[in-house]
PDB file of N, CA and C in Angstrom:
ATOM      1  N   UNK A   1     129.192  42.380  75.478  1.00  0.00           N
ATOM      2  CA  UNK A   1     129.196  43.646  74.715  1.00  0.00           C
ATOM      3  C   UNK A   1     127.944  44.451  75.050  1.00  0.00           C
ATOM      4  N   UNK A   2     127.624  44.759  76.350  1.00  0.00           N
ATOM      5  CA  UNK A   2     126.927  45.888  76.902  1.00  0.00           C
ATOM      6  C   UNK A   2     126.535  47.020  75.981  1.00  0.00           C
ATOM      7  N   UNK A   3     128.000  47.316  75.474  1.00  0.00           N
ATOM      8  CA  UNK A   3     127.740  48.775  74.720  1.00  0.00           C
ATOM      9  C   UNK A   3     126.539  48.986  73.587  1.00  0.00           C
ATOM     10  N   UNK A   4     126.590  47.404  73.267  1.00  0.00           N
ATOM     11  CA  UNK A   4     125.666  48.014  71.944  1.00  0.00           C
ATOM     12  C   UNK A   4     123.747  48.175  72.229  1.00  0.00           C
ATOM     13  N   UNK A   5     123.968  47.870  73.974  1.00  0.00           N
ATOM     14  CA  UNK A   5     122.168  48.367  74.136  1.00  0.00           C
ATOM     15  C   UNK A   5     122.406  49.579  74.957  1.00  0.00           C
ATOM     16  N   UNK A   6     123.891  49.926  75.281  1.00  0.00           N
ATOM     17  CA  UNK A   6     123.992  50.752  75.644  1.00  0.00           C
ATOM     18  C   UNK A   6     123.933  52.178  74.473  1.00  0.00           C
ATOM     19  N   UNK A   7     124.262  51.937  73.425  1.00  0.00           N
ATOM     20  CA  UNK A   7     124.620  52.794  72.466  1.00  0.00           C
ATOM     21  C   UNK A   7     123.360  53.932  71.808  1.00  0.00           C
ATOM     22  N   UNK A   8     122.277  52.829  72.343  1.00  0.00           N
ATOM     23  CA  UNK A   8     120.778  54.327  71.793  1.00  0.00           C
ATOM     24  C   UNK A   8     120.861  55.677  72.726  1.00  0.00           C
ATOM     25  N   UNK A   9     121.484  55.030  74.304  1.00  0.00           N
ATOM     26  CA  UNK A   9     121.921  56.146  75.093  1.00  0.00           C
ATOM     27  C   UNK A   9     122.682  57.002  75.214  1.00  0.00           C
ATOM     28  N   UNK A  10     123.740  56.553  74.579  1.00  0.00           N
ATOM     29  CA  UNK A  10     124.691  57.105  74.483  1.00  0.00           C
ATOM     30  C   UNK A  10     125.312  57.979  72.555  1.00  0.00           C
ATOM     31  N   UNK A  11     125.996  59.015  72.831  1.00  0.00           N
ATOM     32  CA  UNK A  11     125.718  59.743  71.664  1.00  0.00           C
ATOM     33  C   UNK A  11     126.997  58.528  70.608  1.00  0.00           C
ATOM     34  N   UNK A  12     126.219  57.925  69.889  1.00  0.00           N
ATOM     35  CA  UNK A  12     126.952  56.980  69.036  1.00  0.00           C
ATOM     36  C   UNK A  12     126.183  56.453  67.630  1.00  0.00           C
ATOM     37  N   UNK A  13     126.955  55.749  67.053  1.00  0.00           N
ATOM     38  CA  UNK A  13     126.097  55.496  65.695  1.00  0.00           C
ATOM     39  C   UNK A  13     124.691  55.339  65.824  1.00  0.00           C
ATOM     40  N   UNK A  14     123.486  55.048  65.170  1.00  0.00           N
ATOM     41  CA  UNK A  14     122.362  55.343  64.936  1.00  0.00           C
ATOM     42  C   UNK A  14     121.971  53.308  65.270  1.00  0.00           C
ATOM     43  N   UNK A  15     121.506  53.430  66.176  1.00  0.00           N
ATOM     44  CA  UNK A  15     121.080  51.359  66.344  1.00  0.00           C
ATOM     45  C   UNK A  15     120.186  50.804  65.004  1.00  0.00           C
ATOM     46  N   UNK A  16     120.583  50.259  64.860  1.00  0.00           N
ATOM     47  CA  UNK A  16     119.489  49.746  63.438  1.00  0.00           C
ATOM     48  C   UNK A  16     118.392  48.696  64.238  1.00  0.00           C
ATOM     49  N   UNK A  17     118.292  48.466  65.012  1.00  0.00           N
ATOM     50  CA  UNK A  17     117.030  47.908  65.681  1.00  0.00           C
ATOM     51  C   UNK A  17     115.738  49.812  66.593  1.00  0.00           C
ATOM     52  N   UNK A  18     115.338  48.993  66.410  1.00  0.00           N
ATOM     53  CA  UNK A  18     113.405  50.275  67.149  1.00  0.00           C
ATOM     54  C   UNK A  18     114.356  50.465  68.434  1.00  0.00           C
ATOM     55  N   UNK A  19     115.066  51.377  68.915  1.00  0.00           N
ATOM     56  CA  UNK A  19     115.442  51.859  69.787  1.00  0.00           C
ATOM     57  C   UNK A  19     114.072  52.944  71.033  1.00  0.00           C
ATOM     58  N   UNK A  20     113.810  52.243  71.979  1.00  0.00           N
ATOM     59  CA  UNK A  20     112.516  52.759  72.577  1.00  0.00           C
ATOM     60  C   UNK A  20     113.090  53.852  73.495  1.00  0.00           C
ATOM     61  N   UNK A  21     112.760  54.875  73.562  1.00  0.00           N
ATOM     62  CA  UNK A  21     113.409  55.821  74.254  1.00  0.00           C
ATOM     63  C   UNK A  21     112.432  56.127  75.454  1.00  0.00           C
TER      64      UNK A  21
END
């Protein structure tokens, strides 16, 4: 399930982990 470290990148729900941009 890629998507969900993919998901801070991508326009999707809000990550509940420190997303480092």
């Amino acid at each position: 399930m890629a998507q969900l470290k993919l998901s801070h990148r991508t326009a999707g729900p809000p990550c509940n982990k420190p997303c480092r941009v």
